[in-house]
Protein backbone atom coordinates (compact mmCIF):
# COMPACT_ATOMS: atom_id res chain seq x y z
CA UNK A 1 10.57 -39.77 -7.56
CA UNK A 2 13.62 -40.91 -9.76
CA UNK A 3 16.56 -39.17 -10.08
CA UNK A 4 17.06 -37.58 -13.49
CA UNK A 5 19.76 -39.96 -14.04
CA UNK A 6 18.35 -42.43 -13.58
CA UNK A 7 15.46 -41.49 -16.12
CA UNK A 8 17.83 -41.05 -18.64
CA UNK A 9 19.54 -43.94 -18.21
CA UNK A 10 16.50 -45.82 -18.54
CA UNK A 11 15.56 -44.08 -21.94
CA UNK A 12 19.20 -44.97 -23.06
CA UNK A 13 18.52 -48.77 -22.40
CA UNK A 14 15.75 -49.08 -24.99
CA UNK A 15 15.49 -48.42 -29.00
CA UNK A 16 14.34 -44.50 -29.76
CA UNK A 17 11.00 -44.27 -31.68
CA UNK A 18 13.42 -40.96 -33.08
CA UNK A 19 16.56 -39.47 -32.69
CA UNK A 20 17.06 -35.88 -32.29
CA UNK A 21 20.17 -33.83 -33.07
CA UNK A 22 21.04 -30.20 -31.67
CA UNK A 23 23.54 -28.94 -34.47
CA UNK A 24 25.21 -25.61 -35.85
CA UNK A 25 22.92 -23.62 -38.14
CA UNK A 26 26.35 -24.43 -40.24
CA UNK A 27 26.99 -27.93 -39.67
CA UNK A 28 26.06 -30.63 -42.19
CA UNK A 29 23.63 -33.45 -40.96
CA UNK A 30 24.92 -36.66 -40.05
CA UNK A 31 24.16 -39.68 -42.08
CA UNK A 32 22.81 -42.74 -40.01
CA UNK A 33 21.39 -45.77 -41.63
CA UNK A 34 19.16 -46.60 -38.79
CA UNK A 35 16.12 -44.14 -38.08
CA UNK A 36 17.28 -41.12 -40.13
CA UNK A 37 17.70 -38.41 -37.38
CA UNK A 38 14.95 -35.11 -37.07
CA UNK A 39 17.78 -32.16 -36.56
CA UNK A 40 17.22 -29.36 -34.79
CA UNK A 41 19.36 -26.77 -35.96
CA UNK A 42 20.51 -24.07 -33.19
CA UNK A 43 22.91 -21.21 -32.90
CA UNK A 44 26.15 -21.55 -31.44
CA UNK A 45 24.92 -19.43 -28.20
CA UNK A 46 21.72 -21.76 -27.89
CA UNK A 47 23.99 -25.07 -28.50
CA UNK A 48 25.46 -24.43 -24.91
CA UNK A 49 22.41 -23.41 -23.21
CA UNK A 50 20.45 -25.37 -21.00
CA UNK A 51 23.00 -28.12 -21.34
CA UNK A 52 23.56 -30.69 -18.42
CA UNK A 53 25.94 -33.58 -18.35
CA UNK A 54 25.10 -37.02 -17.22
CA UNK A 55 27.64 -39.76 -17.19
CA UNK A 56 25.74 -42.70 -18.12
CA UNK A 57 27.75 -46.13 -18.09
CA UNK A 58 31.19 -43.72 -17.81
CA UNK A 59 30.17 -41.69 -21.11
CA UNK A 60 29.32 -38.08 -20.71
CA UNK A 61 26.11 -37.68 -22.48
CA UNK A 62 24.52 -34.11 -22.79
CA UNK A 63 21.21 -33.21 -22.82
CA UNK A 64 19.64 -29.97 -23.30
CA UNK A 65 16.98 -29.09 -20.49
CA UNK A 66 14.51 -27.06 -21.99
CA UNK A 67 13.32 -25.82 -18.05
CA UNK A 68 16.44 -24.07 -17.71
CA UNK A 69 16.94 -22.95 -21.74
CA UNK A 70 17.14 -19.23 -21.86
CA UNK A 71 16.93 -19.00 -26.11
């Protein structure tokens, strides 16, 4: 079985089909010019839950794991 990092880092490598965004219920939506994001909007409680780090290529990435989400 791969490691989890290792799964993400092979999703990283290749172009998204979409792009999803966790953001503030208050935040405005980024602008990208290349495959207009779908944004899920959260609270601030929910943007911190669930969260794991992964440093991928020495960048922290963060990725919500909906198995351990408690919204």
């Amino acid at each position: 079985m791969e490691s989890s990092h290792q799964t993400i880092l092979d999703h990283a490598m290749q172009a998204p089909f979409e792009v999803w965004l966790a953001i503030s219920n208050k935040a405005r939506a980024p602008r990208m010019d290349y495959s207009p994001p779908r944004i899920a909007r959260f609270s601030a409680t929910a943007l911190i839950d669930g969260i794991e780090a992964h440093q991928i290529d020495g960048v922290t990435v963060r990725v919500t794991n909906v198995a351990t989400y408690r919204g």
